[in-house]
Every structure is written in structure tokens, then in C-alpha cells.
Protein backbone atom coordinates (compact mmCIF):
# COMPACT_ATOMS: atom_id res chain seq x y z
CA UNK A 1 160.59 64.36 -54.14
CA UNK A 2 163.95 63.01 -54.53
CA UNK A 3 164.84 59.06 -54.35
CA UNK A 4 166.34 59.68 -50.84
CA UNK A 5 162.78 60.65 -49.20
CA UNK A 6 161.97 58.34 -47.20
CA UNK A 7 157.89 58.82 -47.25
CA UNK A 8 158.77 58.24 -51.28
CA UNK A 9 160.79 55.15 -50.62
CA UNK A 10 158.05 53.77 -48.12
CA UNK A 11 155.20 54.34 -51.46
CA UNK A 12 157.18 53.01 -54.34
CA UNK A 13 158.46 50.12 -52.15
CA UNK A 14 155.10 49.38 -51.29
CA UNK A 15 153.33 49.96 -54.15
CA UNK A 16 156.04 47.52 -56.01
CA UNK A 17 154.95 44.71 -53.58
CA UNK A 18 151.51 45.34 -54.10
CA UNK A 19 150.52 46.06 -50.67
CA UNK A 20 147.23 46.94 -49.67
CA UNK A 21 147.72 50.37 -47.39
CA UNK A 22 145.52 53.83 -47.09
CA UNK A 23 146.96 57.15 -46.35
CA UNK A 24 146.17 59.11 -43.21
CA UNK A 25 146.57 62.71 -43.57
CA UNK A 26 146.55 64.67 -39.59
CA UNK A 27 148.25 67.34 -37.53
CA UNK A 28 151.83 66.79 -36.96
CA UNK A 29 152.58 64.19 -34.14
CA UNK A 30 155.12 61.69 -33.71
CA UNK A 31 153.79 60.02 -29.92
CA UNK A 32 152.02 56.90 -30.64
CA UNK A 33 149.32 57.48 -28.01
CA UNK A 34 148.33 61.27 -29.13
CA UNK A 35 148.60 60.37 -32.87
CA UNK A 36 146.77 57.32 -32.84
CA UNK A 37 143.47 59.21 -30.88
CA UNK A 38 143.77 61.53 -34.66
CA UNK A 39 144.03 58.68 -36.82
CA UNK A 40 141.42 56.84 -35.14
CA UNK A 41 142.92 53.65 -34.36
CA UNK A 42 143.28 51.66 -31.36
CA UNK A 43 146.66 52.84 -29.63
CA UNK A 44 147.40 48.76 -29.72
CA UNK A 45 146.95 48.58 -33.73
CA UNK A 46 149.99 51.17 -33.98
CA UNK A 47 153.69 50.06 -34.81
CA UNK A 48 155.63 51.88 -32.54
CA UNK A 49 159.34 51.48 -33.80
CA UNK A 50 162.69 51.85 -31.64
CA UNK A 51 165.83 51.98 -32.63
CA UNK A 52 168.04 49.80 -30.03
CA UNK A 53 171.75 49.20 -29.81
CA UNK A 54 173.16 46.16 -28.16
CA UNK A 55 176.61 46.07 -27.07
CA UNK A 56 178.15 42.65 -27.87
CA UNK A 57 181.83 42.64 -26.10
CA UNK A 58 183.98 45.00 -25.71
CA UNK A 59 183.99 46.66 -29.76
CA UNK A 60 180.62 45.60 -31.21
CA UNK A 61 177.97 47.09 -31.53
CA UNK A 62 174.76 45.76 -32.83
CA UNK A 63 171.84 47.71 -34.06
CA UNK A 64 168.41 47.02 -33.84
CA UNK A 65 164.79 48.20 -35.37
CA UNK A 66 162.23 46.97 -32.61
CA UNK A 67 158.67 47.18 -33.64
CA UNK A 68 156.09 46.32 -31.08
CA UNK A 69 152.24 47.05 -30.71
CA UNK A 70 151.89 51.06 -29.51
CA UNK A 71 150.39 50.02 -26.05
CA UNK A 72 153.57 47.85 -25.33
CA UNK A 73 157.23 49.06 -24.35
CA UNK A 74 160.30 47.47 -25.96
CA UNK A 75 161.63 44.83 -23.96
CA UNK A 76 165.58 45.88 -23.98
CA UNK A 77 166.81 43.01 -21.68
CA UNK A 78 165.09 40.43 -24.08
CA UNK A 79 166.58 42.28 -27.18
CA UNK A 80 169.64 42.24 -25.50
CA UNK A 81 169.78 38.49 -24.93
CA UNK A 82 168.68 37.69 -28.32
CA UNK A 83 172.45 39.01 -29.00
CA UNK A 84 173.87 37.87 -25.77
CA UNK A 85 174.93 41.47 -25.76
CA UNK A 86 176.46 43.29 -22.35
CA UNK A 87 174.93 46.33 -22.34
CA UNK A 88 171.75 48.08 -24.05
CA UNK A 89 169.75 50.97 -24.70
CA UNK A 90 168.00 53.11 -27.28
CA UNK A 91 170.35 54.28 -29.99
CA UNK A 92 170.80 58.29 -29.96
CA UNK A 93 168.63 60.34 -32.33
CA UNK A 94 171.52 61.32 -34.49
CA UNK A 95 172.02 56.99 -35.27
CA UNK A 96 168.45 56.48 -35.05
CA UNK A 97 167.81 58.83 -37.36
CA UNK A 98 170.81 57.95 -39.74
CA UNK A 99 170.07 54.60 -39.75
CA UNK A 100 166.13 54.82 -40.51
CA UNK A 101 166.58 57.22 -42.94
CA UNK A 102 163.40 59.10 -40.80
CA UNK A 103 163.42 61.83 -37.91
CA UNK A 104 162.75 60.64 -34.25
CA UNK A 105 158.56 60.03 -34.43
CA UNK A 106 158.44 58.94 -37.74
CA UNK A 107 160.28 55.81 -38.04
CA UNK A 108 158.99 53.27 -40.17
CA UNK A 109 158.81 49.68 -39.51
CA UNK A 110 160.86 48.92 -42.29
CA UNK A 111 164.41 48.39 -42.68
CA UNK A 112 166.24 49.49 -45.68
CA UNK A 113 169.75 50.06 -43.99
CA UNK A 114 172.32 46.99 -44.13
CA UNK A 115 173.37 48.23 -40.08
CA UNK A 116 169.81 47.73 -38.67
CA UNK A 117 168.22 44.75 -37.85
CA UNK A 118 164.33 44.79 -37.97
CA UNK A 119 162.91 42.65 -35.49
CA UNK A 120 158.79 42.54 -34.59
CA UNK A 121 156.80 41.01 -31.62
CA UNK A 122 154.90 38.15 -32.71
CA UNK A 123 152.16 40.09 -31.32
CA UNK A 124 152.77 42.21 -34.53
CA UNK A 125 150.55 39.56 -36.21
CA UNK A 126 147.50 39.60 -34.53
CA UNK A 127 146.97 42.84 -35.81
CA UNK A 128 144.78 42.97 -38.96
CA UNK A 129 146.15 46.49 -40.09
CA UNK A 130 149.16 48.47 -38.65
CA UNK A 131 149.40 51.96 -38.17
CA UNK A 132 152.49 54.33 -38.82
CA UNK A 133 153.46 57.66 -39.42
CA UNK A 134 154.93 57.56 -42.91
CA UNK A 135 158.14 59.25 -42.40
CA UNK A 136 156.60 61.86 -41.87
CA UNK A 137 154.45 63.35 -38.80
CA UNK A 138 151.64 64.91 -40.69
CA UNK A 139 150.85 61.15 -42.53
CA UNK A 140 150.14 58.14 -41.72
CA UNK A 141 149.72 54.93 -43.45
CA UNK A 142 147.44 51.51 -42.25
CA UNK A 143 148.58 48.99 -44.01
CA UNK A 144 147.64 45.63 -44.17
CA UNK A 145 149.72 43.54 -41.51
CA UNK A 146 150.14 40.77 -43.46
CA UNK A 147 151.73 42.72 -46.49
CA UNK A 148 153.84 44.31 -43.64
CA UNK A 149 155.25 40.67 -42.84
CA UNK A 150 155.48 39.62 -46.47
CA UNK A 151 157.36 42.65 -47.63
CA UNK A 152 159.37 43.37 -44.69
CA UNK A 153 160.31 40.00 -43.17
CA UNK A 154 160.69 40.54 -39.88
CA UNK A 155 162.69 38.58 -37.80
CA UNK A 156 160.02 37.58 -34.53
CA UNK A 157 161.00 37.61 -31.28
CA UNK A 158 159.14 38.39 -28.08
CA UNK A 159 160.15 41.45 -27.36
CA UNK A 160 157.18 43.60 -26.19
CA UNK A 161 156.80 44.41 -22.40
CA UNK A 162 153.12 45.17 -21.24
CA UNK A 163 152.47 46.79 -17.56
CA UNK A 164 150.49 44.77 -15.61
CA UNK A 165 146.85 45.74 -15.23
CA UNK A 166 146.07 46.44 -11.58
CA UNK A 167 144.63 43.95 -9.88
CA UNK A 168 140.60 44.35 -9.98
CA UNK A 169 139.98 42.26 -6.38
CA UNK A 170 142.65 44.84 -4.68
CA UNK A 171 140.81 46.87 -2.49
């Protein structure tokens, strides 16, 4: 494995912080809901991780890591207004992937690119463990959430966006 793989990156960064994490070995899936069901975990204990980029004027642009529980949505108008940017939307695969340093499915909720901001929902914390694919889509990793907010230091803002349960009086 060479110093630029990012599952390798993920391990030795992890294991230099001491963090308290397991390894999940499954079939290959990168969709929160399907690859939570073979982990085993509740789809709301995943990280699911977006790459966002706010427009801020005319020239800037402002990327963003979102990481929000896996049975929420990213909120992109709040993200947006934590910027005061014009315009948003998720970042194309090609900068997604360039800026993660992991292909579309695997993104980790880590930041190790200068360019991307990583930003969680407080939500994030209620969570005792988080699960992730570990850069890669055969292997995941629950790690302990509060190692996850020691190590990574997020910056929290309410960014998750849950659908509304129906109504259980409507007839």
C-alpha cells in the first residue's frame, strides 16, 4: 500500500490518535442504506459524507465535507448560508473525488485536503459509534464517535434535513 491510499491514511491516522475503531469486512457497496443492512448497523448510526460546493460571489468557490447521520439528507440551503454563498450544490465526482482523496461511496468523514472544509451535524454526537466505508466499498470501519470528534474536529453546524414522518392521526 503506498502512503497515498487513502484506506492506509484513514489506519495510520487513526491508529496514531489512538482511536478505538473495528473493521467491517462486506460485499462492495457504497449506498448508506444497502450497506448499512450488511454491516448491521442502524442506517442512522452511519456517516454519510457529501462533498458540497458553495458559490460565494461571483469567483469563489467554497468547498465543503458535510457529514450527517445516514437517515438524514444534507441540508444545502443551510450549508449555503453558513457561507452566505449564492448558489449551491454537490461538487462533481471528479472534485469530490480529488478532494477526498476516495471514489464517490467511500468518502470518509475526515478531511485531510487544505480545499475542503469538514463540517458535521451536531446530531453526529449522539451517536455512540459511527459507521463508514473505509475508502473503500468492501470495508467498513465503526469507530468510536467521540474519537471521530477528537481527531477530526469538526466544525458543527445544523445541517441535516430529516423528512417528516407522516402524520399517524391522518386518515
Amino acid at each position: 500500500m503506498t502512503p497515498s491510499d487513502p484506506y492506509q491514511r484513514l489506519i495510520d491516522f487513526l491508529d496514531a490518535g489512538e482511536a478505538s475503531y473495528r473493521l467491517i469486512d462486506h460485499e462492495p457497496e457504497g449506498r448508506t442504506d444497502l450497506v448499512s443492512s450488511l454491516r448491521g448497523n442502524a442506517v442512522h448510526d452511519a456517516a454519510k459524507c457529501m462533498v458540497v460546493m458553495v458559490k460565494i460571489g461571483k469567483k469563489t468557490k467554497k468547498y465543503v465535507l458535510a457529514v450527517v447521520p445516514g437517515d438524514a439528507k444534507v441540508d444545502l440551503t443551510a450549508v449555503r448560508n453558513l457561507f452566505g454563498g449564492t448558489y449551491v450544490s454537490f461538487a462533481t465526482p471528479e472534485i469530490a473525488e480529488n478532494l477526498s482523496g476516495s471514489v464517490a461511496g467511500t468518502i470518509l468523514p475526515f478531511s485531510f485536503h487544505p480545499d475542503l472544509e469538514l463540517i458535521a451535524d451536531p446530531s453526529i454526537k449522539e451517536i455512540p459509534e459511527l459507521y463508514f466505508n473505509a475508502a473503500r466499498l468492501d470495508r467498513s470501519m465503526a469507530l468510536r464517535t467521540s474519537d471521530y470528534l477528537t481527531l477530526a474536529q469538526p466544525r458543527t453546524e445544523e445541517i441535516a434535513l430529516y423528512e417528516s414522518a407522516p402524520d399517524p392521526r391522518a386518515d
